[in-house]
PDB file of N, CA and C in Angstrom:
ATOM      1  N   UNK A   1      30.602-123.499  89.969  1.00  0.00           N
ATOM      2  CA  UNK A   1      30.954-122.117  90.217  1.00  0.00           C
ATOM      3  C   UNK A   1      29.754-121.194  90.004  1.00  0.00           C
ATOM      4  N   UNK A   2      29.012-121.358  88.787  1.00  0.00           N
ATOM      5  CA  UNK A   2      27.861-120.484  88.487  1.00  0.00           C
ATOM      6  C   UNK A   2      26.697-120.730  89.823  1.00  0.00           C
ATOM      7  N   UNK A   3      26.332-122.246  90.166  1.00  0.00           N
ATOM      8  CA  UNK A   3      25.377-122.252  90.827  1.00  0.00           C
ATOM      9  C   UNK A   3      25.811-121.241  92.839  1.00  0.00           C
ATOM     10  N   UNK A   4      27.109-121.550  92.902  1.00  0.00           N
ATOM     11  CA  UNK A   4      27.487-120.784  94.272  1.00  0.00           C
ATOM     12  C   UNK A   4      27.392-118.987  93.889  1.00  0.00           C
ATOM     13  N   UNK A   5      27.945-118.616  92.727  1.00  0.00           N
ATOM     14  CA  UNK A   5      27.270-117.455  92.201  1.00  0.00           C
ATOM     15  C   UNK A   5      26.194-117.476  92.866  1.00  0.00           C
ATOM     16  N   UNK A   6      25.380-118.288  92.488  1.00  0.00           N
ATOM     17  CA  UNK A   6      23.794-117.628  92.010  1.00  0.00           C
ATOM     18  C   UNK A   6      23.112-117.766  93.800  1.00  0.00           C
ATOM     19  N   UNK A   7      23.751-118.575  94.383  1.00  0.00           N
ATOM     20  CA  UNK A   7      23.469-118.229  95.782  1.00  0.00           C
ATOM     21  C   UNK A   7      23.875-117.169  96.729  1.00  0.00           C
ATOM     22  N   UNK A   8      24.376-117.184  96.469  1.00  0.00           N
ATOM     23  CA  UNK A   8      25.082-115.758  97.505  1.00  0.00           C
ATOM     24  C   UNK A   8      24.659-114.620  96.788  1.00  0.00           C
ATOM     25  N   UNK A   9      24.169-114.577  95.309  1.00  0.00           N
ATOM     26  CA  UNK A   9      23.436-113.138  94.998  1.00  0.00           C
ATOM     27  C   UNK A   9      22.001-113.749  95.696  1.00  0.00           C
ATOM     28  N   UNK A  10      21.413-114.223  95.742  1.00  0.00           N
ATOM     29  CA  UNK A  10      19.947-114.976  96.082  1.00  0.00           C
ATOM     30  C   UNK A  10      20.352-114.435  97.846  1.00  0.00           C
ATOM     31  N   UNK A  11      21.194-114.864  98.405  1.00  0.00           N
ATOM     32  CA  UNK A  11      21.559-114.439  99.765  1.00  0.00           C
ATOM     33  C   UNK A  11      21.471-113.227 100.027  1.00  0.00           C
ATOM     34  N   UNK A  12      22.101-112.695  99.442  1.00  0.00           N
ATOM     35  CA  UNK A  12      22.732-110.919  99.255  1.00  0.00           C
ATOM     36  C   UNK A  12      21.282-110.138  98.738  1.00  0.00           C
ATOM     37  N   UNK A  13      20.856-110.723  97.480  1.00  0.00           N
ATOM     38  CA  UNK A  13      18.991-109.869  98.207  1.00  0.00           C
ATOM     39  C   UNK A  13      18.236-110.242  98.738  1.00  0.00           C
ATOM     40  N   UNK A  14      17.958-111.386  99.653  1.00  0.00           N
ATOM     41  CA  UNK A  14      17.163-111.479 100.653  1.00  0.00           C
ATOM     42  C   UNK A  14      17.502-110.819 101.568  1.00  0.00           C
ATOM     43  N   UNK A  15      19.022-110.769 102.311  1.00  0.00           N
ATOM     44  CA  UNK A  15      19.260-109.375 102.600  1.00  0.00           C
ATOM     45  C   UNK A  15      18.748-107.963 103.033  1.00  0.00           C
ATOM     46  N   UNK A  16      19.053-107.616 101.863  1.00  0.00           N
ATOM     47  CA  UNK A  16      18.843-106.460 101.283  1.00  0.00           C
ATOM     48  C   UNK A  16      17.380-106.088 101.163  1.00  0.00           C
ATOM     49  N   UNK A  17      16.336-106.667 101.018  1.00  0.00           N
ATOM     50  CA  UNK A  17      15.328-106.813 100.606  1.00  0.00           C
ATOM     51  C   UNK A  17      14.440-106.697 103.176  1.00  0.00           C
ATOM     52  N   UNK A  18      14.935-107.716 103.475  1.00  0.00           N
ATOM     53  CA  UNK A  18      14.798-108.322 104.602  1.00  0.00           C
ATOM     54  C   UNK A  18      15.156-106.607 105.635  1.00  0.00           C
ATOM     55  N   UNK A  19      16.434-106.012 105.565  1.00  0.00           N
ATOM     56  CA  UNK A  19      17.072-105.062 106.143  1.00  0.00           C
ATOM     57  C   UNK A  19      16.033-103.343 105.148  1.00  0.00           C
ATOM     58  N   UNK A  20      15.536-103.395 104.139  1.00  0.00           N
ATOM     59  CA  UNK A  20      14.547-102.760 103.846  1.00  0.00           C
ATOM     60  C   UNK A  20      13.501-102.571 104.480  1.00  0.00           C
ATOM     61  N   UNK A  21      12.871-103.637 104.543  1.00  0.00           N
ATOM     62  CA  UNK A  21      11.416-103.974 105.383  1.00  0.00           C
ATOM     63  C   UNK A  21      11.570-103.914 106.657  1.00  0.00           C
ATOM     64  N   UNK A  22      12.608-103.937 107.378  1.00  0.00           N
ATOM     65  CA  UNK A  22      12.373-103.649 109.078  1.00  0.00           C
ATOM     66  C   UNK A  22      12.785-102.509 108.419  1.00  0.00           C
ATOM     67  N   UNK A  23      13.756-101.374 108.255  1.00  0.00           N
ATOM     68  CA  UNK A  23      13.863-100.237 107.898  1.00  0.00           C
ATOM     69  C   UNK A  23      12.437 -99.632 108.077  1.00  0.00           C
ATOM     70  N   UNK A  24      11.639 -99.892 106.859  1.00  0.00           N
ATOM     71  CA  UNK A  24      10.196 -99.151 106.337  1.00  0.00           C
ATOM     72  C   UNK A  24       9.313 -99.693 107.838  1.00  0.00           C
ATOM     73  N   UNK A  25       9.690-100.581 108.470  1.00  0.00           N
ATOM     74  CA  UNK A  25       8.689-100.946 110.164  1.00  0.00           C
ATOM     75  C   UNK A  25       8.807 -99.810 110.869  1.00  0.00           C
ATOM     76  N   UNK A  26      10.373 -99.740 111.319  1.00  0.00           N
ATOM     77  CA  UNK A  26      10.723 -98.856 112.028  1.00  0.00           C
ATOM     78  C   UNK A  26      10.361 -97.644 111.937  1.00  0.00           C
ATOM     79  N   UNK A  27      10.565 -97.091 110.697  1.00  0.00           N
ATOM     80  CA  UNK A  27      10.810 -95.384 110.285  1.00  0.00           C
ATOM     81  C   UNK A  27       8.673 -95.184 110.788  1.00  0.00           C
ATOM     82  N   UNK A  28       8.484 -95.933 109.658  1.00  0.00           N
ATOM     83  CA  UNK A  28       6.348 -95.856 110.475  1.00  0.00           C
ATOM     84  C   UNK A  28       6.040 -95.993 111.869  1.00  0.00           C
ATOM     85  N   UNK A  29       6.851 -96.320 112.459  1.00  0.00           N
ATOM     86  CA  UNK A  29       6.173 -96.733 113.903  1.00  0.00           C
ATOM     87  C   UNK A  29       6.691 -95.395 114.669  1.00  0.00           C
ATOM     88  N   UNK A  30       8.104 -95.287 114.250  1.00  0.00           N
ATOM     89  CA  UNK A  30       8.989 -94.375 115.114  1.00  0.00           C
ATOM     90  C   UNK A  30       9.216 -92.940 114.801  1.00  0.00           C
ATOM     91  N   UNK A  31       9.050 -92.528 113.965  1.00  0.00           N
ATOM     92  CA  UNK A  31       9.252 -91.075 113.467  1.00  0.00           C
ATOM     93  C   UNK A  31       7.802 -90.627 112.806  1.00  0.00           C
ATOM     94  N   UNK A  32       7.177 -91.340 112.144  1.00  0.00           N
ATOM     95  CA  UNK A  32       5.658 -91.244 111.673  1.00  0.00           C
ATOM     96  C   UNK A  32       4.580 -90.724 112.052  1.00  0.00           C
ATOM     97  N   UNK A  33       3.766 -90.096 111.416  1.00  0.00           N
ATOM     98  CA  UNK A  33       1.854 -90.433 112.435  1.00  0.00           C
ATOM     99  C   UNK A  33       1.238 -90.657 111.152  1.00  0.00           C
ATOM    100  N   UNK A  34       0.092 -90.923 111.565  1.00  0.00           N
ATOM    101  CA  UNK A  34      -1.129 -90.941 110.646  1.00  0.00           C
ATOM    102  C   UNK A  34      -1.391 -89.289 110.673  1.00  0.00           C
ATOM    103  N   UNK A  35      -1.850 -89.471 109.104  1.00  0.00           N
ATOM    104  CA  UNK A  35      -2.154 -87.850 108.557  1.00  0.00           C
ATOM    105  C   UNK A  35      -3.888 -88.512 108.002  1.00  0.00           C
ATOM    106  N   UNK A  36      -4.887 -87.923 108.532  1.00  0.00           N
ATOM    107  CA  UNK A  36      -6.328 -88.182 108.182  1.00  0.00           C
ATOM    108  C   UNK A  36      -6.130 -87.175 106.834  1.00  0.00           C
ATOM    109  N   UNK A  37      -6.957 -87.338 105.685  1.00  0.00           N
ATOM    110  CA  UNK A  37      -7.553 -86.155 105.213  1.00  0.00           C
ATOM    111  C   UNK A  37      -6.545 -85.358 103.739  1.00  0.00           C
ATOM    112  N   UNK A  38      -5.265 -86.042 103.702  1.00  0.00           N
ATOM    113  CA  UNK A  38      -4.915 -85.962 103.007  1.00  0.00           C
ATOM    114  C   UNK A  38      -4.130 -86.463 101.615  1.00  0.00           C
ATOM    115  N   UNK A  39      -4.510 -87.835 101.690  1.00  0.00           N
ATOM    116  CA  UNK A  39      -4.339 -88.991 100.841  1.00  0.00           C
ATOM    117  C   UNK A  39      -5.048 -88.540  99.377  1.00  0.00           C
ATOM    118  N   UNK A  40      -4.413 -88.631  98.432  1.00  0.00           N
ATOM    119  CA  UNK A  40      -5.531 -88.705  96.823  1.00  0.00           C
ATOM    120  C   UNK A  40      -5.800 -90.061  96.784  1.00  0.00           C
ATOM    121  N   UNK A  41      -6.976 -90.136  95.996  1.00  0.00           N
ATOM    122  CA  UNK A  41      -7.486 -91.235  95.689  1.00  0.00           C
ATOM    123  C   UNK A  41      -6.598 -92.571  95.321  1.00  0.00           C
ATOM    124  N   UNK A  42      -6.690 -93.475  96.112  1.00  0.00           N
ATOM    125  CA  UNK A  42      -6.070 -94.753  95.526  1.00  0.00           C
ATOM    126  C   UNK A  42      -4.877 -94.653  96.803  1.00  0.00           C
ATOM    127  N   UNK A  43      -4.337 -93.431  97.066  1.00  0.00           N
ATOM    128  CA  UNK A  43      -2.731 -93.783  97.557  1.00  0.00           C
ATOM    129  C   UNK A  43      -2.701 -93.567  99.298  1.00  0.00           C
ATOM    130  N   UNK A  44      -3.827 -93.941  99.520  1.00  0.00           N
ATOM    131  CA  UNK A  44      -3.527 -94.400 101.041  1.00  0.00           C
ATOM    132  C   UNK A  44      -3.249 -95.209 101.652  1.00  0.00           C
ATOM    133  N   UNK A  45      -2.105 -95.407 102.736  1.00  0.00           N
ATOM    134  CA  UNK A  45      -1.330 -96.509 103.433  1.00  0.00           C
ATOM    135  C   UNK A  45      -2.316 -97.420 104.312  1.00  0.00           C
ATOM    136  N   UNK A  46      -3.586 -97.355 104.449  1.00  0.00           N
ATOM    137  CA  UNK A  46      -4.414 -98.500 104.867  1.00  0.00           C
ATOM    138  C   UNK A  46      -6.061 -98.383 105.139  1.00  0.00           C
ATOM    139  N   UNK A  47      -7.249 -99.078 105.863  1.00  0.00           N
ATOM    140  CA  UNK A  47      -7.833 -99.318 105.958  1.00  0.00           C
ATOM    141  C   UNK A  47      -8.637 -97.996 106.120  1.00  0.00           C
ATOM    142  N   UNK A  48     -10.162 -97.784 105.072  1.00  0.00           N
ATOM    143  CA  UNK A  48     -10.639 -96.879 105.593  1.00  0.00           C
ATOM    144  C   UNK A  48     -12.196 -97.418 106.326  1.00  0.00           C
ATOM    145  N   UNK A  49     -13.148 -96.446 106.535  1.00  0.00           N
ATOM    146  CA  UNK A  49     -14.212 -96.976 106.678  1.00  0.00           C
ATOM    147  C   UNK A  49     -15.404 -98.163 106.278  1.00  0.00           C
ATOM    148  N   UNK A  50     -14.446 -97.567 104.430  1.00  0.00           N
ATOM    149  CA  UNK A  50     -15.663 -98.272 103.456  1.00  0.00           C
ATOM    150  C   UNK A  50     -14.855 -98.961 102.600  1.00  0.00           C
ATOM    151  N   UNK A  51     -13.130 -99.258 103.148  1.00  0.00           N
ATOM    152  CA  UNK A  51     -12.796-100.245 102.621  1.00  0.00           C
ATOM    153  C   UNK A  51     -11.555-101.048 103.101  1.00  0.00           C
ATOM    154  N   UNK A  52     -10.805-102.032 102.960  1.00  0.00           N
ATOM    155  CA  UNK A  52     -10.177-102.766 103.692  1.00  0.00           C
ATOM    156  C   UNK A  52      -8.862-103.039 103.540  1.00  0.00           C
ATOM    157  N   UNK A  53      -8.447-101.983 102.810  1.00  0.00           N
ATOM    158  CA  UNK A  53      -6.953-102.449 102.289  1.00  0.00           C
ATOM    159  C   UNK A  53      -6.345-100.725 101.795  1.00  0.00           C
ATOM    160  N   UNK A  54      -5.140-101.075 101.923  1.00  0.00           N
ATOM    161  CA  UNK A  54      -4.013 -99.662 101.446  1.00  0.00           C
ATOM    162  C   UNK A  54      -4.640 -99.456  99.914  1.00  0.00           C
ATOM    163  N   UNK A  55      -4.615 -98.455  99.945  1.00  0.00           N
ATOM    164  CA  UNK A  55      -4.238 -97.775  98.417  1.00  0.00           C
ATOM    165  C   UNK A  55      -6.082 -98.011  97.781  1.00  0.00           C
ATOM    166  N   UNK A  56      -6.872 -97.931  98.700  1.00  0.00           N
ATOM    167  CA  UNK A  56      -8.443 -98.293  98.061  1.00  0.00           C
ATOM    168  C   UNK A  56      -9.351 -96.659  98.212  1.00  0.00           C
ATOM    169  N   UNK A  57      -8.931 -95.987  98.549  1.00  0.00           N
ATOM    170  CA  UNK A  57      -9.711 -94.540  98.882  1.00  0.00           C
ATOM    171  C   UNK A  57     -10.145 -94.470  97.771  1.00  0.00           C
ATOM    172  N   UNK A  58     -11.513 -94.043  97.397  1.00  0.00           N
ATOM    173  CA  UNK A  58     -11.913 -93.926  96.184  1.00  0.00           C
ATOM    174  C   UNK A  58     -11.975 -92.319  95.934  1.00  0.00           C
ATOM    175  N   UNK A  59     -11.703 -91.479  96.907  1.00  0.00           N
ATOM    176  CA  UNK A  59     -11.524 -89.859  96.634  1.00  0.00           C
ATOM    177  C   UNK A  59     -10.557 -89.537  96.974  1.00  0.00           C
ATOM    178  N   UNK A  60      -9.813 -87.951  96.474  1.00  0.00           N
ATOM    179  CA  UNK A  60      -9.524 -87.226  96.988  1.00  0.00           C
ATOM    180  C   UNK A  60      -9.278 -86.552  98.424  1.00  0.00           C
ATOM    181  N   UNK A  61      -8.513 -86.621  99.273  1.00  0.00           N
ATOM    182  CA  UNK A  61      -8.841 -85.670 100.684  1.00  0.00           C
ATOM    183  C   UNK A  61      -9.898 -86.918 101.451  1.00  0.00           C
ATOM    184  N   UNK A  62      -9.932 -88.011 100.930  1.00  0.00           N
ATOM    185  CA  UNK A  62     -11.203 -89.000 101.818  1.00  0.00           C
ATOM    186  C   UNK A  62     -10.645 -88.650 103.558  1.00  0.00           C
ATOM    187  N   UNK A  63     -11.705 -88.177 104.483  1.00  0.00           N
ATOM    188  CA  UNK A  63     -10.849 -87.241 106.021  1.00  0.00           C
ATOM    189  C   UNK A  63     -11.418 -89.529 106.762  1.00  0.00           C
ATOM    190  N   UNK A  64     -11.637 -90.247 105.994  1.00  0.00           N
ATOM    191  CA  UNK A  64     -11.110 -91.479 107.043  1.00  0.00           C
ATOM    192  C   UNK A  64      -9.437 -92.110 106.468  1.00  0.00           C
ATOM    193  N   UNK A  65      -9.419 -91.565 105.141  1.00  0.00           N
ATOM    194  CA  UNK A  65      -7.548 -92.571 104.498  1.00  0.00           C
ATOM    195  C   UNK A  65      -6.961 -91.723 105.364  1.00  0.00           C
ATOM    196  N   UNK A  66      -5.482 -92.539 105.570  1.00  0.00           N
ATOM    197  CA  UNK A  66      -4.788 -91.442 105.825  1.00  0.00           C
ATOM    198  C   UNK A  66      -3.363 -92.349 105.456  1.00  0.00           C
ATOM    199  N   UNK A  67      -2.233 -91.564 105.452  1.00  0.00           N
ATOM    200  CA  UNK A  67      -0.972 -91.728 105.003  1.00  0.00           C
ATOM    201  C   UNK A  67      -0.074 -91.257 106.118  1.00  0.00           C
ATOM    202  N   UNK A  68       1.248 -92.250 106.552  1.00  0.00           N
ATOM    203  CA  UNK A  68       2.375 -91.614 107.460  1.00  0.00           C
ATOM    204  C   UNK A  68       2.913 -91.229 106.729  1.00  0.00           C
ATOM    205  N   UNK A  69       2.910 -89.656 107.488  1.00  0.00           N
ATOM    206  CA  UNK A  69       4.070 -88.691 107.081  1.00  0.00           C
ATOM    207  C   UNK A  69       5.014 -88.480 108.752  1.00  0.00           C
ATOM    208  N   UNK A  70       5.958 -87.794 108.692  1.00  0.00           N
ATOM    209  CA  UNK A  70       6.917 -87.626 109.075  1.00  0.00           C
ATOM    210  C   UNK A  70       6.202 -86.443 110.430  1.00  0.00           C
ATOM    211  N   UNK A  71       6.171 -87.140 111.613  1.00  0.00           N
ATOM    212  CA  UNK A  71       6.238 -86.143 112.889  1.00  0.00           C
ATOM    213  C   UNK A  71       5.798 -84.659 112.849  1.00  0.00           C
ATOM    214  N   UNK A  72       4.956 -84.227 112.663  1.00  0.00           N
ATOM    215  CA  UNK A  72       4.938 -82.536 113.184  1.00  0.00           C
ATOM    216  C   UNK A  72       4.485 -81.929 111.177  1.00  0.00           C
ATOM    217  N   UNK A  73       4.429 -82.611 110.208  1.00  0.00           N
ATOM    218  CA  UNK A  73       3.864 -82.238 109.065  1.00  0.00           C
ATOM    219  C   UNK A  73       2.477 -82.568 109.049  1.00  0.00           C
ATOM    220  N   UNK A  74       1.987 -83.065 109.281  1.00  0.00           N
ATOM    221  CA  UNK A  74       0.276 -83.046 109.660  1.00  0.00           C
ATOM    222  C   UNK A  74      -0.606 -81.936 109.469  1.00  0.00           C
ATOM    223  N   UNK A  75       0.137 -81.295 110.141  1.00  0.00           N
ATOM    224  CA  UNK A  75      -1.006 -79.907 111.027  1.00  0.00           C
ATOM    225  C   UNK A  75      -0.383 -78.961 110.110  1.00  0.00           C
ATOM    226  N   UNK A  76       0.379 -78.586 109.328  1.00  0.00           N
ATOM    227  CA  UNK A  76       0.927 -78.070 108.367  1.00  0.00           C
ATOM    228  C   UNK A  76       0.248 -78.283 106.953  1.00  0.00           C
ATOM    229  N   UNK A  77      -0.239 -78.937 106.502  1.00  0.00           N
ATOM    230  CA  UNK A  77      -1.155 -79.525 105.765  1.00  0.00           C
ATOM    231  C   UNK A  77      -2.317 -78.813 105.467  1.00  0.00           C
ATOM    232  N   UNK A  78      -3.125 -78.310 104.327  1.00  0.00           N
ATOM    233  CA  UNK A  78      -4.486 -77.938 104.613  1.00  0.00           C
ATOM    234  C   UNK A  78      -5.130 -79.634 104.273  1.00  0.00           C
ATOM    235  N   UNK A  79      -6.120 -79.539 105.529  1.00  0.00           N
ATOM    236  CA  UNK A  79      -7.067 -80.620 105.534  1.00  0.00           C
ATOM    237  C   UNK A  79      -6.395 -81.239 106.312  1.00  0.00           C
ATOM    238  N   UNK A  80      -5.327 -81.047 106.853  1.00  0.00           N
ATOM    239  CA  UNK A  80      -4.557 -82.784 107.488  1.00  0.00           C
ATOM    240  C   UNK A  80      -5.174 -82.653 108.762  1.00  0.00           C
ATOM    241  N   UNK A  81      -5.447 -83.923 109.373  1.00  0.00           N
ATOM    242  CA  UNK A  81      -5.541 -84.057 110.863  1.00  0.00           C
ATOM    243  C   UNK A  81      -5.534 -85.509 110.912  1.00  0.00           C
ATOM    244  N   UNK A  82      -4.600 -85.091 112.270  1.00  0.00           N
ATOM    245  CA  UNK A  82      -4.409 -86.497 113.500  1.00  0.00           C
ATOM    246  C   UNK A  82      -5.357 -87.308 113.663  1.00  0.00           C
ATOM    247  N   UNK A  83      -6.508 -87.184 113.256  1.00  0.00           N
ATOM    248  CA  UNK A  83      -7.640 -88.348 113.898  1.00  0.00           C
ATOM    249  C   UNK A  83      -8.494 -88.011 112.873  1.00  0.00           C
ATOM    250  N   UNK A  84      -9.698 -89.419 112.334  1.00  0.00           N
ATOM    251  CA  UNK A  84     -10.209 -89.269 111.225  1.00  0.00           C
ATOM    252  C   UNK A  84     -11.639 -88.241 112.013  1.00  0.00           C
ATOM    253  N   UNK A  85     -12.076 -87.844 110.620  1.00  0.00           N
ATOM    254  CA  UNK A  85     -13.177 -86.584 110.521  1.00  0.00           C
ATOM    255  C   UNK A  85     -14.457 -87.082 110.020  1.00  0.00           C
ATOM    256  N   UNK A  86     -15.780 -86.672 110.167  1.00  0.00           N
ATOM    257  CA  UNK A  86     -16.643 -87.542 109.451  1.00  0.00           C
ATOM    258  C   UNK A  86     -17.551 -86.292 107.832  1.00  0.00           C
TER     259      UNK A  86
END
């Protein structure tokens, strides 16, 4: 009895976990843009010039990180822009 428990919770968050992650695909691809220019240090969603992975910006405002935000908040932003800056 315990071990069928313990599967169907094991089921039930892969799940859950599985229906998250296309969620977080979707919402970035489809409602999203890249925002250049306004990431703080460390918390940008991916690759910049001078480095190769999310969350590596070593400044402030770095205008190559950038972070998806939500459609039409960008340009609302001081510093934000659609395309990186040098």
């Amino acid at each position: 009895m315990k071990n069928s428990k313990l599967a169907i919770s094991a089921a039930i968050g892969s799940l859950i976990a599985f229906g998250a992650t296309t969620a977080m695909q979707a919402q970035a691809a489809g409602d999203n843009e890249k925002c250049y220019g306004v990431a703080k240090a460390g918390k940008n969603d991916c690759q910049t010039s001078t480095s190769s992975c999310a969350g590596t910006s070593t400044s402030d405002n770095q205008t190559d990180a950038w972070v998806y935000l939500p459609k039409g908040i960008c340009g609302k932003l001081a510093g934000g822009s659609l395309e990186p800056t040098s």
